[in-house]
N, C-alpha and C. Protein backbone atom coordinates (compact mmCIF):
# COMPACT_ATOMS: atom_id res chain seq x y z
N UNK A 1 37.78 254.45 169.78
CA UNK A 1 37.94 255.88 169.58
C UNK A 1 38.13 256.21 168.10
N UNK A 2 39.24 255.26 167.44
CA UNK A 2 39.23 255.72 166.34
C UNK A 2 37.93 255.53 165.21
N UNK A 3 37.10 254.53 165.60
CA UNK A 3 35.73 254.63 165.45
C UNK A 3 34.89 255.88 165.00
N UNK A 4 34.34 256.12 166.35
CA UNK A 4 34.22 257.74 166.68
C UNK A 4 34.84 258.51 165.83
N UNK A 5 35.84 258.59 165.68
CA UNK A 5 36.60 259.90 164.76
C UNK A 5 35.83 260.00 163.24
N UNK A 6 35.91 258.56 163.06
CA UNK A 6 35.56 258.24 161.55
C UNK A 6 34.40 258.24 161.59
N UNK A 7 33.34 258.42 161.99
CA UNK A 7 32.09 258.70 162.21
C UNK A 7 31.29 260.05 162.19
N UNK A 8 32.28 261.05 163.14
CA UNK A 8 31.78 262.05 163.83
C UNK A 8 31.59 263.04 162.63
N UNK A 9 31.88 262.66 161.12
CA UNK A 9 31.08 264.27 159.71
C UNK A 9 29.50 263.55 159.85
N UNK A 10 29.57 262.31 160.09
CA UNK A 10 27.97 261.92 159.43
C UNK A 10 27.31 262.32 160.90
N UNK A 11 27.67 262.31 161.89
CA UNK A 11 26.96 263.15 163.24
C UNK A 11 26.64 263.76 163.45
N UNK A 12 27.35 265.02 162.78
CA UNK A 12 27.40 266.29 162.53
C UNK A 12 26.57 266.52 161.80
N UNK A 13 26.72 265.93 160.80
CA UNK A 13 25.79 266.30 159.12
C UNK A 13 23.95 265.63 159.69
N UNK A 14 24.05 264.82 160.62
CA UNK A 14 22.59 264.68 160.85
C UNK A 14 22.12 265.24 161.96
N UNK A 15 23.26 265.90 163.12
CA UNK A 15 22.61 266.65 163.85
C UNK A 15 22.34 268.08 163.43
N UNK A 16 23.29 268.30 162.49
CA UNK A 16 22.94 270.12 161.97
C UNK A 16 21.51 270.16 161.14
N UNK A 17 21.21 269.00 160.29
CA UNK A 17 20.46 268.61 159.38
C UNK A 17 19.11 268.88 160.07
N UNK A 18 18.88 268.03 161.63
CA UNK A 18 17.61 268.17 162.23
C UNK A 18 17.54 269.91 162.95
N UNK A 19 18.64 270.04 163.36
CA UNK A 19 18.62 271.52 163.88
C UNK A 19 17.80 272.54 162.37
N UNK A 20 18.40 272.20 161.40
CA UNK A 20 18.19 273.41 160.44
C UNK A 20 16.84 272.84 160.36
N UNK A 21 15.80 271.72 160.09
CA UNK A 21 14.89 270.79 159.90
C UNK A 21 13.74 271.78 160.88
N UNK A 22 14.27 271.59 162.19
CA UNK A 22 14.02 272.96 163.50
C UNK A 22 12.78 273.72 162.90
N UNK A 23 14.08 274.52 162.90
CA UNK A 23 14.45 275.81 162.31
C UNK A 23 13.76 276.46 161.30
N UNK A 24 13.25 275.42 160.35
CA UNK A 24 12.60 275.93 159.01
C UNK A 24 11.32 275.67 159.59
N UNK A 25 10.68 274.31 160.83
CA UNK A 25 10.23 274.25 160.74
C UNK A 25 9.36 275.37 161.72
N UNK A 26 9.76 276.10 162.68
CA UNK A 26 9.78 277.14 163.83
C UNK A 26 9.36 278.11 162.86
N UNK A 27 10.08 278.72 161.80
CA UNK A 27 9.87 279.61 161.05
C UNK A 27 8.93 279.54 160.00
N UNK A 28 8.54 278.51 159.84
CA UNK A 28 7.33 278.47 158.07
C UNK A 28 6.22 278.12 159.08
N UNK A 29 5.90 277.84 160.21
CA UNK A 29 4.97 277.43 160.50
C UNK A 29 3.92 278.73 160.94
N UNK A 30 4.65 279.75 161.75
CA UNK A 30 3.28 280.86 162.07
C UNK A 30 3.24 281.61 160.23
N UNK A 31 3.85 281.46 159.18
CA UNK A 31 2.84 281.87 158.46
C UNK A 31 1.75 280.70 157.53
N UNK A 32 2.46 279.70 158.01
CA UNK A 32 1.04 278.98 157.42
C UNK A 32 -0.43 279.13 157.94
N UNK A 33 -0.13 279.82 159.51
CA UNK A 33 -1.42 279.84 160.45
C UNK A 33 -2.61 280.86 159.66
């Protein structure tokens, strides 16, 4: 557990990372069309 604890900013930081990744990519893509 205490594992986990010490882990869980870089989890965060790479799951928000692909979300925003998403996100930009959802949004820049219909005006490249």
């Amino acid at each position: 557990m205490s594992k986990l604890v010490q882990w869980w900013p870089f989890i965060v930081a790479y799951a928000s990372s692909f979300v925003l990744g998403q996100f930009t990519v959802d949004t820049s893509y219909p005006k490249l069309q």
